[in-house]
C-alpha atoms as a PDB file:
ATOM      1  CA  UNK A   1     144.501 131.418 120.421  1.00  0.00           C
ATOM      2  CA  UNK A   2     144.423 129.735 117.306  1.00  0.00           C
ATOM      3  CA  UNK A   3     141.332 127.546 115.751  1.00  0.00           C
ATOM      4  CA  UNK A   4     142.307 123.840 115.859  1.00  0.00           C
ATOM      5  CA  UNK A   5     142.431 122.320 112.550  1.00  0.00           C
ATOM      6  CA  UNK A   6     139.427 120.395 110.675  1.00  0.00           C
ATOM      7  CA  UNK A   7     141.703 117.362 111.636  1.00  0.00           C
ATOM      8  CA  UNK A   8     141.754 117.839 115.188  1.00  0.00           C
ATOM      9  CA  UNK A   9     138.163 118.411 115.160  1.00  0.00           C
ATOM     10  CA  UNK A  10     137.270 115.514 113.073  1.00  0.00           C
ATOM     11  CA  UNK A  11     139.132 112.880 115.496  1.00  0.00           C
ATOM     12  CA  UNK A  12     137.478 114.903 118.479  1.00  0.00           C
ATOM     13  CA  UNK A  13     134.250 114.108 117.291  1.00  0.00           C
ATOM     14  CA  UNK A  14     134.642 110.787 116.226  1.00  0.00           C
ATOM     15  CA  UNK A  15     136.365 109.734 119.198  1.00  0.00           C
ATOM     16  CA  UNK A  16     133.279 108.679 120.771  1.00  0.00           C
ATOM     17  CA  UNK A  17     132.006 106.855 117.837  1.00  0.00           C
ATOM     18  CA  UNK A  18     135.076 104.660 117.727  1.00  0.00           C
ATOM     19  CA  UNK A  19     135.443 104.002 121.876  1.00  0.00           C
ATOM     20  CA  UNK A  20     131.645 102.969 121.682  1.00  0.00           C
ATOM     21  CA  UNK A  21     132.957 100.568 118.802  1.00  0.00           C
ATOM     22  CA  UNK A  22     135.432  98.997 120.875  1.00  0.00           C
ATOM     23  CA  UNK A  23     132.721  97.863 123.682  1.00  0.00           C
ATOM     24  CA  UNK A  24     133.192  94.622 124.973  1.00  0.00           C
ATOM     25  CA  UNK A  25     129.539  94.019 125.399  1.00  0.00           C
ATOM     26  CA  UNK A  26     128.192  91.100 123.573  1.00  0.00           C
ATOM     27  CA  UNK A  27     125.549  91.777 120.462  1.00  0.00           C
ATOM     28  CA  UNK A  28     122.448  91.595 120.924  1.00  0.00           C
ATOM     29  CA  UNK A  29     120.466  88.645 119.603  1.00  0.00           C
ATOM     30  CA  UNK A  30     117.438  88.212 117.764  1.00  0.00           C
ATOM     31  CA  UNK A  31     114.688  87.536 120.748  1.00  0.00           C
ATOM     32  CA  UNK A  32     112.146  84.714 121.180  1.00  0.00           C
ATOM     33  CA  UNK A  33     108.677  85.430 120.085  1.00  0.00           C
ATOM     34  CA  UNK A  34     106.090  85.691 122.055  1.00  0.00           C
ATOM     35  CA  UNK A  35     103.303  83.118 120.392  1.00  0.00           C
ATOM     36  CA  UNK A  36     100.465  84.768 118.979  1.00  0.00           C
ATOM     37  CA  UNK A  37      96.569  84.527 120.264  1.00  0.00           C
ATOM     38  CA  UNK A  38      93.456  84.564 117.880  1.00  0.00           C
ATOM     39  CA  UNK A  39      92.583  87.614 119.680  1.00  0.00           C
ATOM     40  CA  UNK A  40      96.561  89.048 119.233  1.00  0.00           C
ATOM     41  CA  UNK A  41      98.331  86.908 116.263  1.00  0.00           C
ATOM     42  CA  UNK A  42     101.994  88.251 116.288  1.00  0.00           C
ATOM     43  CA  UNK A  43     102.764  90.058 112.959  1.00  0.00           C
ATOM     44  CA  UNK A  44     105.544  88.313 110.956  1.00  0.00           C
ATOM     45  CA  UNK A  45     106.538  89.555 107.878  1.00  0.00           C
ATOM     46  CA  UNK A  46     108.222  87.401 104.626  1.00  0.00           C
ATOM     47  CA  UNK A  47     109.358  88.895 101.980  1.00  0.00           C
ATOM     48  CA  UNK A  48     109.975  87.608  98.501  1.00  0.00           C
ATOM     49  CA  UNK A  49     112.346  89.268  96.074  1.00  0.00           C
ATOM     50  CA  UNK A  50     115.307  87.798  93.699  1.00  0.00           C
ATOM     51  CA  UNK A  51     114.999  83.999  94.248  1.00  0.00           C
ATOM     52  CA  UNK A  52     115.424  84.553  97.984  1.00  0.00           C
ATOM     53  CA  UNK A  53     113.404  85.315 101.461  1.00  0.00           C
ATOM     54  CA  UNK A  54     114.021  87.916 103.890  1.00  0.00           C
ATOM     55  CA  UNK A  55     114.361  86.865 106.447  1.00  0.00           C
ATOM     56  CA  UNK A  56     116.739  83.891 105.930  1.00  0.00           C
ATOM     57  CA  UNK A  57     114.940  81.765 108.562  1.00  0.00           C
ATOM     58  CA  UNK A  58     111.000  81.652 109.339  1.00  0.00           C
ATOM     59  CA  UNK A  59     110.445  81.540 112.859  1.00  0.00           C
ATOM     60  CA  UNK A  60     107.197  80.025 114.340  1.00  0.00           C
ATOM     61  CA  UNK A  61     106.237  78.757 117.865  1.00  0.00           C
ATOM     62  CA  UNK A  62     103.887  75.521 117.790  1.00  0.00           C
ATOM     63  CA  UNK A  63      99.927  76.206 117.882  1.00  0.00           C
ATOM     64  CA  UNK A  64     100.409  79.951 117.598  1.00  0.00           C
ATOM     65  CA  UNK A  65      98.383  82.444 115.758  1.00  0.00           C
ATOM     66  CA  UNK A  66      99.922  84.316 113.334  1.00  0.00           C
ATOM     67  CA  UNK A  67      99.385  87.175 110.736  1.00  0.00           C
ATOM     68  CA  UNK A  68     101.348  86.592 108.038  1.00  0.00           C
ATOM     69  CA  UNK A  69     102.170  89.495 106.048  1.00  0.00           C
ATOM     70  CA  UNK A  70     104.044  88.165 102.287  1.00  0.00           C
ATOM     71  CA  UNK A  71     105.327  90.954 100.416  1.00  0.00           C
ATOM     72  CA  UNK A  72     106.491  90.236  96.807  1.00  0.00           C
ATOM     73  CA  UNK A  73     109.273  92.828  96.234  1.00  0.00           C
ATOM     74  CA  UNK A  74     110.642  91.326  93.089  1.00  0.00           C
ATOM     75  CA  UNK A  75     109.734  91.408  89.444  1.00  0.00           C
ATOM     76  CA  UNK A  76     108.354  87.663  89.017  1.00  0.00           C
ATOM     77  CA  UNK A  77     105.188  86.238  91.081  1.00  0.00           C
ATOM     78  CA  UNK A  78     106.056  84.141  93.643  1.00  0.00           C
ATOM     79  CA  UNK A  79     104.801  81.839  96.115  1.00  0.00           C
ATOM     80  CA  UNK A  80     105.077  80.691  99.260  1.00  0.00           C
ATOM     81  CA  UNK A  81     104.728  77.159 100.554  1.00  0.00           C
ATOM     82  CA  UNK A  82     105.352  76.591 104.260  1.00  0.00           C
ATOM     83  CA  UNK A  83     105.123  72.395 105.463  1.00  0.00           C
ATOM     84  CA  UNK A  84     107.469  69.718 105.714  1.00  0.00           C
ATOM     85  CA  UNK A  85     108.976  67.714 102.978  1.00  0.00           C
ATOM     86  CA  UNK A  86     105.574  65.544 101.609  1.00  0.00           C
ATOM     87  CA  UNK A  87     103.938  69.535 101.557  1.00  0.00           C
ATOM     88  CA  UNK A  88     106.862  70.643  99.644  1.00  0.00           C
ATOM     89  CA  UNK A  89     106.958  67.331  97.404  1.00  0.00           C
ATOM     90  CA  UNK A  90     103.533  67.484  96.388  1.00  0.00           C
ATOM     91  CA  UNK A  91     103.586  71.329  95.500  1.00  0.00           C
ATOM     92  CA  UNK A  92     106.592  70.490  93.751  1.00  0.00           C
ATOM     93  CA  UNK A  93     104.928  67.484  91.502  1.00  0.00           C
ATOM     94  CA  UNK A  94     101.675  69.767  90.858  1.00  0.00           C
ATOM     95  CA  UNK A  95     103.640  73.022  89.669  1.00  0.00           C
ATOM     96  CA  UNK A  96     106.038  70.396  87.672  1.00  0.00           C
ATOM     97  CA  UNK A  97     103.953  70.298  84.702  1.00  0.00           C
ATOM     98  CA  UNK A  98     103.565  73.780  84.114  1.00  0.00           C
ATOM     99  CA  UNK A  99     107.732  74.042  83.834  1.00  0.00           C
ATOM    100  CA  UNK A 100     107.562  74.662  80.395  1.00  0.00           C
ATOM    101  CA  UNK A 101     104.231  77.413  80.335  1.00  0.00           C
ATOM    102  CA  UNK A 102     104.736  80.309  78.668  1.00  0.00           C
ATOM    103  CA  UNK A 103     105.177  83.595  81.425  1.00  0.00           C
ATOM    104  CA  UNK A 104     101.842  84.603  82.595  1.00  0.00           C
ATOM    105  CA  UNK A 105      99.406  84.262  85.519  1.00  0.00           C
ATOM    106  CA  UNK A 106     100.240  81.035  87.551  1.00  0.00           C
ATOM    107  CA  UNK A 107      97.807  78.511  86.225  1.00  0.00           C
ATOM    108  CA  UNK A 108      95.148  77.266  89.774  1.00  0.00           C
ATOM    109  CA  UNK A 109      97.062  74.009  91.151  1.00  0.00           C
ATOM    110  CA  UNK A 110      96.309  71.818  94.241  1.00  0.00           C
ATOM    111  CA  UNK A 111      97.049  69.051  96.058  1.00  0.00           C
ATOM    112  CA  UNK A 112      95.502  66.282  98.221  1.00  0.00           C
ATOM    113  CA  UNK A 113      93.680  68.544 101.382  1.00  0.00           C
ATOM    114  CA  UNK A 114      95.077  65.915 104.267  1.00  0.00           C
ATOM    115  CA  UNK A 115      98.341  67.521 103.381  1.00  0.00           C
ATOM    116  CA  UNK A 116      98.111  70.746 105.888  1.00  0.00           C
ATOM    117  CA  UNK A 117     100.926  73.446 105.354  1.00  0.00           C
ATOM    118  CA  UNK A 118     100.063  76.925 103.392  1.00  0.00           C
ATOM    119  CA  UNK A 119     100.342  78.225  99.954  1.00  0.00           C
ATOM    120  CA  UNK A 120     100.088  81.654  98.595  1.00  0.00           C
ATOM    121  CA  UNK A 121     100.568  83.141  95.414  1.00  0.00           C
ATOM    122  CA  UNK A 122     101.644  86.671  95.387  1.00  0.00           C
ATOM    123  CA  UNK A 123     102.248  88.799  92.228  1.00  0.00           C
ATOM    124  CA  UNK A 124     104.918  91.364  91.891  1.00  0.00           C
ATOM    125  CA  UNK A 125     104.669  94.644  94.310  1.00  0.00           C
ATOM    126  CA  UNK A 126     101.509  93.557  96.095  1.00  0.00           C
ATOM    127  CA  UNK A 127     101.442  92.158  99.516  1.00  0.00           C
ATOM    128  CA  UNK A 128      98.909  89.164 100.658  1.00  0.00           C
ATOM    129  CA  UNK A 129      98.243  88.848 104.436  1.00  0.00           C
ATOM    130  CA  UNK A 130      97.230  86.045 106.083  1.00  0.00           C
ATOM    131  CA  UNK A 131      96.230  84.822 109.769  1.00  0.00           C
ATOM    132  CA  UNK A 132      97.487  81.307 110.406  1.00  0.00           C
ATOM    133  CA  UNK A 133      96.833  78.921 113.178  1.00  0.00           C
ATOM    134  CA  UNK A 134     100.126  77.429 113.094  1.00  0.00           C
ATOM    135  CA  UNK A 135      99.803  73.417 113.759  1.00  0.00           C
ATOM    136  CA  UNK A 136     101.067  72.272 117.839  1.00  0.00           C
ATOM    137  CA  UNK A 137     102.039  69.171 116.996  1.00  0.00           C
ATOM    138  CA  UNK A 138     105.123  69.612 114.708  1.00  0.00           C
ATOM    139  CA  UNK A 139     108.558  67.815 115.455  1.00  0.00           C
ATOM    140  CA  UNK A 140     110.359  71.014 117.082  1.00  0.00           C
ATOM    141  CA  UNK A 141     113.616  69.031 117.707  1.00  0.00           C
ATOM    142  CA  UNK A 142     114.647  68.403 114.345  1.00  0.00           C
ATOM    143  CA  UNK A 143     117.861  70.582 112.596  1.00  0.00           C
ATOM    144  CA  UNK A 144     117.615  73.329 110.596  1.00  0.00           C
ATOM    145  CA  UNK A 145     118.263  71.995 106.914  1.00  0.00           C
ATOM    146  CA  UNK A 146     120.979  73.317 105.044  1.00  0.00           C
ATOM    147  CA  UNK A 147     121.928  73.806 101.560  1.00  0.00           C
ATOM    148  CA  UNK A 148     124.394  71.721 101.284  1.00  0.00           C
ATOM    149  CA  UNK A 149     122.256  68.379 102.525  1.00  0.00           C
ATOM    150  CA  UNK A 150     119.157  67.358 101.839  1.00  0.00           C
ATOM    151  CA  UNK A 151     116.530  68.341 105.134  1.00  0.00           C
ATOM    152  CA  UNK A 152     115.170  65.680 107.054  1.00  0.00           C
ATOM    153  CA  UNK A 153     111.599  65.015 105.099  1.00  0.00           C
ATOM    154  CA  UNK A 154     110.112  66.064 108.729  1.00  0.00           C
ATOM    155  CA  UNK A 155     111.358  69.348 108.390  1.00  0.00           C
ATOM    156  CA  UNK A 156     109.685  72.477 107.729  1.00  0.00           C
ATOM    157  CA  UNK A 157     110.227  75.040 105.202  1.00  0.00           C
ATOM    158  CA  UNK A 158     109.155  77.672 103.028  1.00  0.00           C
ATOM    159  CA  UNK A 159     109.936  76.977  99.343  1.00  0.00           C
ATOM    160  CA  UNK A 160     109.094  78.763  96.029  1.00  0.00           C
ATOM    161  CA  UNK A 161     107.453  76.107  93.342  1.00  0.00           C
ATOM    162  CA  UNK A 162     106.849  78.803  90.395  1.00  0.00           C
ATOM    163  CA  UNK A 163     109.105  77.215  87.527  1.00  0.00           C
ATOM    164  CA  UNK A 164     113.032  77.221  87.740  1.00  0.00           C
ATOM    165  CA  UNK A 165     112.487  79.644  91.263  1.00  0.00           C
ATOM    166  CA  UNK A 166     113.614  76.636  93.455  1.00  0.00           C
ATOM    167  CA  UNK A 167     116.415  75.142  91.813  1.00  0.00           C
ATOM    168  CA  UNK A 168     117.905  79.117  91.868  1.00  0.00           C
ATOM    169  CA  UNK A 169     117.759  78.642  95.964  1.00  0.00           C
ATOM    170  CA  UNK A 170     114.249  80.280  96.971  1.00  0.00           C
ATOM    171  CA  UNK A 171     113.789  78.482  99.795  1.00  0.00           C
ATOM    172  CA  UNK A 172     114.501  79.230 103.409  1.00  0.00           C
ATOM    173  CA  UNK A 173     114.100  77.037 106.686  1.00  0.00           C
ATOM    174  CA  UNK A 174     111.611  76.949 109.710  1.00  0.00           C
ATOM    175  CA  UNK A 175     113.009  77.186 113.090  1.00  0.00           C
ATOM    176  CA  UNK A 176     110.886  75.715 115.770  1.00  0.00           C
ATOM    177  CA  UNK A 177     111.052  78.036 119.059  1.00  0.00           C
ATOM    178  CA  UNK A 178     110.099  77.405 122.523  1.00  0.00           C
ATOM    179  CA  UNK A 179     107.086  80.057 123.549  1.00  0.00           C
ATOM    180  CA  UNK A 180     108.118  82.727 126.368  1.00  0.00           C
ATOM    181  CA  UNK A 181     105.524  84.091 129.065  1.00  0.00           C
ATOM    182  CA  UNK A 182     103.864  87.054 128.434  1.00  0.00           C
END
């Protein structure tokens, strides 16, 4: 009998491949957290790289303890700010003055301490964890903000302050998400 061809072979085994392709089942989605304790804060990762944030949405559940892992894999230093829009606005106003420094360590900056939200600095290659009692009493019903409007100043994000990095798009919203049981 004579050996089928690398053809016939090649559709044999891909056959499967393609038929599991064509499933009708629906994709899976991303799934709820489960809120972090201070005895087990739920991992989340951020990266910075590029002028952007992986992932492209930071999500948190109210009063939940977190361990924030921030890994800069990108050339520059960057930062990460996480509050709503007077957090953001006053990080913005205190980096604003160092717009024109020459490139170097980021100068020490601060702002008024009533203002809550986080900021962390985090050179290039090196990763900066944090754990992070996430505030309870945020508005969770707002929209995400978009790029093409301007967020509700309520809103939470995390935003990049370091000179020019925001105005190239390094910013990425919160979502707010309802806690499941454990």
């Amino acid at each position: 009998m004579p050996r089928p061809s690398s053809l016939v072979r090649s559709l044999v085994l891909l056959l499967p491949l393609v038929l599991a392709a064509c499933d009708p089942e629906p994709v899976a989605v991303t799934p709820i957290p489960v809120s972090g304790t201070s005895d087990a804060p739920r991992e989340v990762n951020l990266i910075a790289k590029d002028y952007t944030f992986v992932p492209p949405v930071l999500d948190l559940v109210p009063g939940e303890t977190v361990m924030l892992h921030i890994v800069n894999g990108g050339l520059d230093v960057h930062e990460v700010v996480i509050g709503d829009g007077a957090v953001q606005d006053a990080w913005e106003a205190a980096e604003a003055p160092l717009a024109g420094a020459p490139p170097g360590p980021t100068p020490v900056v601060s702002v008024a301490p009533d203002l809550g939200g986080v900021r962390v600095v985090v050179p290039s290659g090196q990763r900066v964890d944090l754990l992070w009692q996430v505030p309870a009493d945020v508005p969770t019903t707002l929209p995400l903000p978009s790029a093409s409007a301007s967020p509700d100043p309520a809103a939470w994000t995390v935003e990049c302050h370091i000179a020019g990095h925001l105005a190239k798009g390094m910013w990425i919203p919160v979502r707010w998400v309802v806690d499941t049981p454990s």
